[in-house]
C-alpha atoms as a PDB file:
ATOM      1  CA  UNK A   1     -12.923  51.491 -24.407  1.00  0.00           C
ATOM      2  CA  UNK A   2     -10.525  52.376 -21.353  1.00  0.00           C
ATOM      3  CA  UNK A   3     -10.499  49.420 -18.336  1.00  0.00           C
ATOM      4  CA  UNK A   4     -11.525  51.540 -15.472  1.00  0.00           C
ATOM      5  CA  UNK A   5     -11.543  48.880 -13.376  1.00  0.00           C
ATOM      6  CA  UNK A   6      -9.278  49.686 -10.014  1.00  0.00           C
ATOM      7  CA  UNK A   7      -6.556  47.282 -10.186  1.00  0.00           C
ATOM      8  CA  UNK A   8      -7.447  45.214  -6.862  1.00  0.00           C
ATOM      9  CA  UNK A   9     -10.225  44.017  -8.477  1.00  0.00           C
ATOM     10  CA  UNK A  10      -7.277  41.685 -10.787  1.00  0.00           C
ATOM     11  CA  UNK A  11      -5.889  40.704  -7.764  1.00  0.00           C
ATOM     12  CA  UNK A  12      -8.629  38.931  -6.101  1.00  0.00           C
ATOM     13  CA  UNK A  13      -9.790  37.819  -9.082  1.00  0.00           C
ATOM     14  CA  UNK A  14      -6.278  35.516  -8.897  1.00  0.00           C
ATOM     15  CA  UNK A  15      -6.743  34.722  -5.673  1.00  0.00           C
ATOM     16  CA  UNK A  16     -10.274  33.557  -5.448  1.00  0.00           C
ATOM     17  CA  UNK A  17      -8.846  31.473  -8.609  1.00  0.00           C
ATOM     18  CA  UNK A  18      -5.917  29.874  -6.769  1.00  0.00           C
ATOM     19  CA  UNK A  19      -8.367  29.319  -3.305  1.00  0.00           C
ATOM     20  CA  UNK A  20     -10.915  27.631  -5.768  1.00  0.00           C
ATOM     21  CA  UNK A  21      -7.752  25.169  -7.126  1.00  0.00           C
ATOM     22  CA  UNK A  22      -7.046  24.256  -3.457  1.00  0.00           C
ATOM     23  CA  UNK A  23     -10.412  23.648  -2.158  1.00  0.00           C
ATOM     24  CA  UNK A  24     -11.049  21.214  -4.970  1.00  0.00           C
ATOM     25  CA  UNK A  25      -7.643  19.280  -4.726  1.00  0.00           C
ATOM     26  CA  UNK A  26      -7.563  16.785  -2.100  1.00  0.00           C
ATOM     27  CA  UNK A  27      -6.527  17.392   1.757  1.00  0.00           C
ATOM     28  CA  UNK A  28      -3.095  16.205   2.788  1.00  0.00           C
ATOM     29  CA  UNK A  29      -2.886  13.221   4.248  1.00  0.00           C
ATOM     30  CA  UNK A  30      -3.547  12.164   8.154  1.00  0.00           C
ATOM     31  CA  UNK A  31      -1.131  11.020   9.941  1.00  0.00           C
ATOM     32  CA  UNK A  32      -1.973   8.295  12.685  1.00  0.00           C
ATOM     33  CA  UNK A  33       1.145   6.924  13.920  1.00  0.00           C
ATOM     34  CA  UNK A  34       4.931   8.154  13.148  1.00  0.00           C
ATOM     35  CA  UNK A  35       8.123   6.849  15.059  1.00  0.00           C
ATOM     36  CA  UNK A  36      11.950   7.100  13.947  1.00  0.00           C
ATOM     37  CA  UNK A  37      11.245   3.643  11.597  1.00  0.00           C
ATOM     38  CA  UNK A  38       7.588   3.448  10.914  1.00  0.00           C
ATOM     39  CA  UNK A  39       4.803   6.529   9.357  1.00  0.00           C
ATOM     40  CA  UNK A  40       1.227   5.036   9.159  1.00  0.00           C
ATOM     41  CA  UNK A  41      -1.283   7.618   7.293  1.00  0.00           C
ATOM     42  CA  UNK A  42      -4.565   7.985   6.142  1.00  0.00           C
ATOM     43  CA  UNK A  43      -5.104   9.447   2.454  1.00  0.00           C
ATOM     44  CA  UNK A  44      -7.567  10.131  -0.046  1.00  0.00           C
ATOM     45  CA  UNK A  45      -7.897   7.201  -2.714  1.00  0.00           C
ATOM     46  CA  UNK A  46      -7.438   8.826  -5.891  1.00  0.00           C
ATOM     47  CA  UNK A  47      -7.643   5.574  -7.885  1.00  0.00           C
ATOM     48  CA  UNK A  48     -10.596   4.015  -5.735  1.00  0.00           C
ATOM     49  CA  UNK A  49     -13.879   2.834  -7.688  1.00  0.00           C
ATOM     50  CA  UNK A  50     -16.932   3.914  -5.379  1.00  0.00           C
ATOM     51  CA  UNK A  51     -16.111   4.098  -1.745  1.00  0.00           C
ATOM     52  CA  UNK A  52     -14.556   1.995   0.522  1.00  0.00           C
ATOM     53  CA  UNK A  53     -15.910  -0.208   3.288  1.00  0.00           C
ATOM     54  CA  UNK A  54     -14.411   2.075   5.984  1.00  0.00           C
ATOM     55  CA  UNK A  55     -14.695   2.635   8.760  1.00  0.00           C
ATOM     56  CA  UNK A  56     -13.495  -1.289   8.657  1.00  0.00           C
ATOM     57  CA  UNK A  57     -13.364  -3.312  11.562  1.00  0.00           C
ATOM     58  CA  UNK A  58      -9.882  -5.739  10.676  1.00  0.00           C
ATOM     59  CA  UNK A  59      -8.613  -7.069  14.477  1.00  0.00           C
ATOM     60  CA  UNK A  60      -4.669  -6.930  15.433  1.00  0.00           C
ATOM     61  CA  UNK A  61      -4.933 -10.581  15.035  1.00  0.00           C
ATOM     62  CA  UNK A  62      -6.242 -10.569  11.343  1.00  0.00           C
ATOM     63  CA  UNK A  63      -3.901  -8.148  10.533  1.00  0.00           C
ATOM     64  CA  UNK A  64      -1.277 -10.143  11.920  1.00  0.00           C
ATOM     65  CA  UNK A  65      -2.238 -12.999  10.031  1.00  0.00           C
ATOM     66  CA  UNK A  66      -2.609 -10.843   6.895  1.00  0.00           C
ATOM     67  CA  UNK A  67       1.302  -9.579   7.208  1.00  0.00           C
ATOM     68  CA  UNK A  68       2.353 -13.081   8.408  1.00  0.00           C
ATOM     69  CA  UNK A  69       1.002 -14.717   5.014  1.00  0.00           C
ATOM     70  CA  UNK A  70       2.274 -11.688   2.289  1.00  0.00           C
ATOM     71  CA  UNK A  71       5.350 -13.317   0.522  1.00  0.00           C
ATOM     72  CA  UNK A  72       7.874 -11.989  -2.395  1.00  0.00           C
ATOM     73  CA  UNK A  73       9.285 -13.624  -5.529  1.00  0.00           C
ATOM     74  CA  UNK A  74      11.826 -12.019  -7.154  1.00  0.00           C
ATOM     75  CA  UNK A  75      11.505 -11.026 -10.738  1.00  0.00           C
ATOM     76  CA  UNK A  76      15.116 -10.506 -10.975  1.00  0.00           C
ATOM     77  CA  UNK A  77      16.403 -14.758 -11.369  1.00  0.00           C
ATOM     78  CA  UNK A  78      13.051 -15.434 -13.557  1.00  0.00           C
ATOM     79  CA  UNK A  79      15.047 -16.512 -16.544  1.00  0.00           C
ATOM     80  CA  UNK A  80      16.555 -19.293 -14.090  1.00  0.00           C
ATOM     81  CA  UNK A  81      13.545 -20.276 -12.257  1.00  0.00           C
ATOM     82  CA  UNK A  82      11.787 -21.176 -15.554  1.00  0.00           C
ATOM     83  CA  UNK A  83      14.434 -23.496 -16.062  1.00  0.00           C
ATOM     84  CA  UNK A  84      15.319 -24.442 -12.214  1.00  0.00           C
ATOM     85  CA  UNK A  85      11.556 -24.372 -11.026  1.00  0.00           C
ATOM     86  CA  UNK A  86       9.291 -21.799  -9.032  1.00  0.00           C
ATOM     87  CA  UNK A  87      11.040 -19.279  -7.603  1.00  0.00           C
ATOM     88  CA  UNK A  88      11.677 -19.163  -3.988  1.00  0.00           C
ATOM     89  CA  UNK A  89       9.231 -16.990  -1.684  1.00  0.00           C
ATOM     90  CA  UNK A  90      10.039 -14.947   1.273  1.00  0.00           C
ATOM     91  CA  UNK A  91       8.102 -13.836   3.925  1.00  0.00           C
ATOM     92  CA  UNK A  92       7.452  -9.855   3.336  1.00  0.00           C
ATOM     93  CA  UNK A  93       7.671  -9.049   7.506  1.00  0.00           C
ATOM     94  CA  UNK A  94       9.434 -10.789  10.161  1.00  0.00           C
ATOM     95  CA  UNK A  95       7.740 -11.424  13.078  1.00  0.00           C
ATOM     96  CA  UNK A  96       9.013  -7.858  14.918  1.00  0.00           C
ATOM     97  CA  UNK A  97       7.339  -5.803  11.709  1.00  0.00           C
ATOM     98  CA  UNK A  98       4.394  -7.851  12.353  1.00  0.00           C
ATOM     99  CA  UNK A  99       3.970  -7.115  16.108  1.00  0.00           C
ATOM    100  CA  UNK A 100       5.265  -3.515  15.586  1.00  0.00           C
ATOM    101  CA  UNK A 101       2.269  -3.021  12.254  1.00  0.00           C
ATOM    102  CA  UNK A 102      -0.216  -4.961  13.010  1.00  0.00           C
ATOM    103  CA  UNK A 103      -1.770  -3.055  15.949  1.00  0.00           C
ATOM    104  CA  UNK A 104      -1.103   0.476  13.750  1.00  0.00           C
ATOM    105  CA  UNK A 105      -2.824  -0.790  10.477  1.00  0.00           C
ATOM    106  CA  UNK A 106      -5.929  -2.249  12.282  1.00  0.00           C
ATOM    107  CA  UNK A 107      -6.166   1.085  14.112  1.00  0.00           C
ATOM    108  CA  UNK A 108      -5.895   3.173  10.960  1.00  0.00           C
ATOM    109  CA  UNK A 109      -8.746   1.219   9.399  1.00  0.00           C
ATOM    110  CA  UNK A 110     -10.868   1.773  11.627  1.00  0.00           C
ATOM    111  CA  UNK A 111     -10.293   5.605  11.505  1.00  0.00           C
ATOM    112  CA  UNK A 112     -10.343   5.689   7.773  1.00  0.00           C
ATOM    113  CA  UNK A 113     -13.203   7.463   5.593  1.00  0.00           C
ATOM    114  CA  UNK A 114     -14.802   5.720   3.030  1.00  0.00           C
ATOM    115  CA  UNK A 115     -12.507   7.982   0.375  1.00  0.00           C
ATOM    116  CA  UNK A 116      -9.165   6.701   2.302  1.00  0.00           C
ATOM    117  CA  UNK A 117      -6.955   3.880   2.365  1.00  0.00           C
ATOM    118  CA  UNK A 118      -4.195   3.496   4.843  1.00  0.00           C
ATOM    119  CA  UNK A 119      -0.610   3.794   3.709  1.00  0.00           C
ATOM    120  CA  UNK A 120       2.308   2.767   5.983  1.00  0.00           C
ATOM    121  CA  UNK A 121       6.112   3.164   5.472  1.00  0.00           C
ATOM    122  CA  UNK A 122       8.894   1.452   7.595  1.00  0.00           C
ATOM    123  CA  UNK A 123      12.094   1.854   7.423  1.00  0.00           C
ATOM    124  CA  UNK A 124      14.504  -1.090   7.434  1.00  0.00           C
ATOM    125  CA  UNK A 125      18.330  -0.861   8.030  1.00  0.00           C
ATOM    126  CA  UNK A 126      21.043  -3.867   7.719  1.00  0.00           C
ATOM    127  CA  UNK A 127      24.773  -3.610   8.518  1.00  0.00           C
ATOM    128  CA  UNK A 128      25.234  -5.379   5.298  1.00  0.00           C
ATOM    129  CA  UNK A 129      23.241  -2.884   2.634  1.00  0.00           C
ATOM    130  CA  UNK A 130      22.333   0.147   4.978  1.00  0.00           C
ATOM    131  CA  UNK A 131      18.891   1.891   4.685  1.00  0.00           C
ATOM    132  CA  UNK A 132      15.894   0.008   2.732  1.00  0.00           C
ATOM    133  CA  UNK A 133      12.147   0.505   2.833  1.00  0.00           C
ATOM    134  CA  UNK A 134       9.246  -1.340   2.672  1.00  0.00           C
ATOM    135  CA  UNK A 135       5.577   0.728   1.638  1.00  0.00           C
ATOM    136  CA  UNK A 136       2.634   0.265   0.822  1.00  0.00           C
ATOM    137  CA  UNK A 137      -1.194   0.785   1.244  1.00  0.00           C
ATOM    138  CA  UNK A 138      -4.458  -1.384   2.080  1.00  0.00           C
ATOM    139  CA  UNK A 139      -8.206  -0.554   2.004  1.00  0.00           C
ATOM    140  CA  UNK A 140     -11.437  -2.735   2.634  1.00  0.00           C
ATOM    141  CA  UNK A 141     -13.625  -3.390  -0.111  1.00  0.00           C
ATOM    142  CA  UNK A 142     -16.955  -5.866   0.151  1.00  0.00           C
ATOM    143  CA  UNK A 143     -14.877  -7.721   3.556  1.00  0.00           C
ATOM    144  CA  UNK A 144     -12.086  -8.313   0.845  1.00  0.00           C
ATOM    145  CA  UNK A 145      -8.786  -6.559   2.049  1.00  0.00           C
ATOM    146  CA  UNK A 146      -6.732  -5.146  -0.633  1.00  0.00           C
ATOM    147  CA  UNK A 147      -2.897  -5.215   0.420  1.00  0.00           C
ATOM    148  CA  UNK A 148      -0.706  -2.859  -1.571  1.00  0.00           C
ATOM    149  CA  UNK A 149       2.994  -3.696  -1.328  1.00  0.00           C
ATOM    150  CA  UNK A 150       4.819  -1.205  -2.999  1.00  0.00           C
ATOM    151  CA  UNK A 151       8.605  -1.842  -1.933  1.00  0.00           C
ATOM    152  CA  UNK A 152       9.522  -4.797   0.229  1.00  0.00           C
ATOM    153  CA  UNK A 153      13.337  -4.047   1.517  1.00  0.00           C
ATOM    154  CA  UNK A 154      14.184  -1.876  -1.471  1.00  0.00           C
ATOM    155  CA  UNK A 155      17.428   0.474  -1.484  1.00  0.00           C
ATOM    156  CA  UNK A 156      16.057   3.853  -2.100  1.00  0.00           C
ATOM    157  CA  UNK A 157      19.356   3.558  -4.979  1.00  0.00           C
ATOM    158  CA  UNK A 158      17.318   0.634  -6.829  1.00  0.00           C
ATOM    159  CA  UNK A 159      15.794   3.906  -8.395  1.00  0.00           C
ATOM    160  CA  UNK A 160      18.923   3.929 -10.161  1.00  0.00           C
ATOM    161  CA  UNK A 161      18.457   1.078 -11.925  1.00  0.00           C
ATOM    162  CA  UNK A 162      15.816   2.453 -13.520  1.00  0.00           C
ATOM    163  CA  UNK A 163      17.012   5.228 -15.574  1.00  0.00           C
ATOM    164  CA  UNK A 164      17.028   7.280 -12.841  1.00  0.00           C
ATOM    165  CA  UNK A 165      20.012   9.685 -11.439  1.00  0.00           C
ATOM    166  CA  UNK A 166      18.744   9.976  -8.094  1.00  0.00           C
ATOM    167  CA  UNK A 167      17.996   7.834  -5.366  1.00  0.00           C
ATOM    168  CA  UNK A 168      13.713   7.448  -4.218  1.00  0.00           C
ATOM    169  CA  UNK A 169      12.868   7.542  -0.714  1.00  0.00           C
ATOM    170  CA  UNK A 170       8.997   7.023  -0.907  1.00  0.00           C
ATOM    171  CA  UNK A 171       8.278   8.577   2.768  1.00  0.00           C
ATOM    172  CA  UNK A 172       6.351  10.895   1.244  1.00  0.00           C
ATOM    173  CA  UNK A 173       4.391   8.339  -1.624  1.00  0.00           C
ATOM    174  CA  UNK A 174       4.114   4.754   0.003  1.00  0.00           C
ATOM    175  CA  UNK A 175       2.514   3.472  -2.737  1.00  0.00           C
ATOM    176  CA  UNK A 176       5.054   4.476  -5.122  1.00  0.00           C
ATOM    177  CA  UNK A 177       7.411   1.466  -6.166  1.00  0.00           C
ATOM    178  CA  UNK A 178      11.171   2.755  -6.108  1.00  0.00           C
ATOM    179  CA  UNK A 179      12.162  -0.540  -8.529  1.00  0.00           C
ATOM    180  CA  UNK A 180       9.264  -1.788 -10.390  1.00  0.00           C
ATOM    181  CA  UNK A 181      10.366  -5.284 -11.804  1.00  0.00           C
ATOM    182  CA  UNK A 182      12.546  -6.136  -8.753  1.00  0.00           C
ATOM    183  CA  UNK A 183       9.683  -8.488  -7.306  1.00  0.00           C
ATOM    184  CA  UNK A 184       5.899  -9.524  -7.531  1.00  0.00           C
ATOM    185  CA  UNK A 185       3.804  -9.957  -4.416  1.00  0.00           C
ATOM    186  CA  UNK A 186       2.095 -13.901  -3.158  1.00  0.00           C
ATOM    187  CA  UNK A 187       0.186 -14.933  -0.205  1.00  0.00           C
ATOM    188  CA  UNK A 188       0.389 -18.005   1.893  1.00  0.00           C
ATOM    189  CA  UNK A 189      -2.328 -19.934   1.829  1.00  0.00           C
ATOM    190  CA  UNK A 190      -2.934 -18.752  -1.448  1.00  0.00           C
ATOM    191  CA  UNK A 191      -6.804 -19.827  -0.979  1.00  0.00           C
ATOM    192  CA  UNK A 192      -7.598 -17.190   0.831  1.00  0.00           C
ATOM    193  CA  UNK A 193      -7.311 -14.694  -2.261  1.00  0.00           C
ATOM    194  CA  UNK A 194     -10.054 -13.378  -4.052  1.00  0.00           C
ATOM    195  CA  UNK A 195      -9.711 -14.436  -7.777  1.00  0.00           C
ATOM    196  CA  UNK A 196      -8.255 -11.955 -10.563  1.00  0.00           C
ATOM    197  CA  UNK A 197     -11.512 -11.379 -11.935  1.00  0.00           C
ATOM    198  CA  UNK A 198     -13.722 -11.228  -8.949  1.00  0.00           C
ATOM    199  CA  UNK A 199     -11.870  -8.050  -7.571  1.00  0.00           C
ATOM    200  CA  UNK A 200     -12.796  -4.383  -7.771  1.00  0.00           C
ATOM    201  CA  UNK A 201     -10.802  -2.084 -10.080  1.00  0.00           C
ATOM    202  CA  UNK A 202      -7.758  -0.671  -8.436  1.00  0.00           C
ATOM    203  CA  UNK A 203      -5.506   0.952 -11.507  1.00  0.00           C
ATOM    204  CA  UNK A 204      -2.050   0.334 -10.182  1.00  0.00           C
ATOM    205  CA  UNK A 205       1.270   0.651 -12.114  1.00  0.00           C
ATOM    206  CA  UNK A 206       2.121  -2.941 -11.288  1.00  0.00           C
ATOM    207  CA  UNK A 207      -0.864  -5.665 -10.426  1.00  0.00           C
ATOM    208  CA  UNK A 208       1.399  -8.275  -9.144  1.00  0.00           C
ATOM    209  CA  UNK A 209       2.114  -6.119  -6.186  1.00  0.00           C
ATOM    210  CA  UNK A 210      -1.897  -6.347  -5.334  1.00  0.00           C
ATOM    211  CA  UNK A 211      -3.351  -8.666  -2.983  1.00  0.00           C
ATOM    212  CA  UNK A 212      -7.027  -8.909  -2.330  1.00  0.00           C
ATOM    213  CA  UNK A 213      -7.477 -11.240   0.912  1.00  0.00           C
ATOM    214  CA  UNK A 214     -11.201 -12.898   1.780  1.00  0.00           C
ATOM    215  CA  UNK A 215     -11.398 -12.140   5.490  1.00  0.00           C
ATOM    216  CA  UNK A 216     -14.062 -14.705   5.899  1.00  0.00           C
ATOM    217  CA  UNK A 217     -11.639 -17.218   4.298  1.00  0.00           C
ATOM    218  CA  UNK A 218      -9.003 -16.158   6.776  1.00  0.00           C
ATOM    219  CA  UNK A 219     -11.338 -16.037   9.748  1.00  0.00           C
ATOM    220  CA  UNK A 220     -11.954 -19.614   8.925  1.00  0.00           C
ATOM    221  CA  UNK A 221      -7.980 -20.359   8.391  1.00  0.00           C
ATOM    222  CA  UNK A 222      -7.162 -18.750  11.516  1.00  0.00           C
ATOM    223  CA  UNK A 223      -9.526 -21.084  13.412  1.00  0.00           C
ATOM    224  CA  UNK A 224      -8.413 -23.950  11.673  1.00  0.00           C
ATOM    225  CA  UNK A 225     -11.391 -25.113   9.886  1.00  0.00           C
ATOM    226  CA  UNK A 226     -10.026 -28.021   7.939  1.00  0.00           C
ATOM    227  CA  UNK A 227     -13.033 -27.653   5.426  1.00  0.00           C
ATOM    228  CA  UNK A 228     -11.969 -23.924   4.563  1.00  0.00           C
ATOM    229  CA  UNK A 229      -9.327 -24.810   2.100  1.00  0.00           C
ATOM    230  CA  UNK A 230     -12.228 -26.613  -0.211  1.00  0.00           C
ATOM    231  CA  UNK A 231     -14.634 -23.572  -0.843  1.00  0.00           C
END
């Protein structure tokens, strides 16, 4: 039997198709904050499990305290520090990233949906090895905030390192890790973390780059409560 359908119809046909496609994928991000070294968006959580506790009220001074106590180990000596001892931490921001983030972040969480999480991405640069980045993402779940840090200093030509031929600048993808073994994420006081198996699934390609902080516990650190450090 002969088609005598005109040949429009086709057409829109595709195109209600391809408009059906984009409604259903997810919006492009928010962005809250950009300068010439620091982007801070909002984003729907693709790997969340139920919905976030946003909006989420986190102060500038409990984010402070939150970037103030994220350390890195290196994975890359961890041959030597078996035999040496425990490898040596360093603190994630310096005190300038700190007073530059901390007001951002706490903003952005209390703008975020209950699909989002905030992402941020700074840029770092040093005479001695030029351009580096540091990423990553945090959400509130249950007053337990999830910190997310993706690359800490990395040169965007770690990537290369990694069976890549090109160089990663994540400006576009916070949460994705340009060198994945180069370290694994701590927090000081490391009582203030919610244990392993107390957290809410968050499928991420490297868990010791996740960081679940009690804010209650760190409410109590932050006013000193010497009794804090025993529950």
């Amino acid at each position: 039997m002969k088609n005598n359908s005109p040949s429009w119809v086709g057409s829109v046909l595709v195109a209600l198709l391809v408009l059906a496609e984009g409604c259903a994928s997810s919006p492009p991000p928010r962005e809250l904050y950009r300068d010439s070294l620091t982007s801070i968006r909002l984003e729907v959580d693709e790997r969340r499990n139920g919905e976030h506790g946003h909006p989420a009220r986190v102060s500038t001074e409990q984010m402070a305290a939150v970037l103030n106590g994220v350390r890195v180990i290196s994975r890359k000596g961890m041959i030597g520090s078996m035999v040496m001892g425990e490898a040596q931490a360093a603190a994630a921001f310096s005190p300038m990233e700190i007073q530059a983030l901390a007001p951002q972040l706490s903003h952005a969480l209390a703008q975020a949906k209950p699909e989002e999480l905030v992402t941020f991405y700074r840029r770092y640069t040093d005479v001695s090895v030029g351009l580096a980045v540091t990423s990553g993402g945090l959400f509130v779940q249950d007053q337990h905030l999830y910190f997310i840090l993706a690359n800490d200093r990395t040169l965007p030509s770690d990537s290369i390192n990694i069976n890549m031929m090109y160089e990663i600048d994540p400006v576009d993808n916070p949460l994705q890790p340009i060198s994945r073994n180069s370290f694994r994420a701590s927090f000081v006081p490391s009582y203030v973390l919610v244990p392993p198996d107390e957290r809410r699934p968050w499928p991420y390609i490297d868990e010791g780059r996740i960081l679940a902080v009690d804010l209650k516990l760190l409410d109590h650190e932050m006013k000193g409560d010497p009794s804090a450090s025993k529950r």
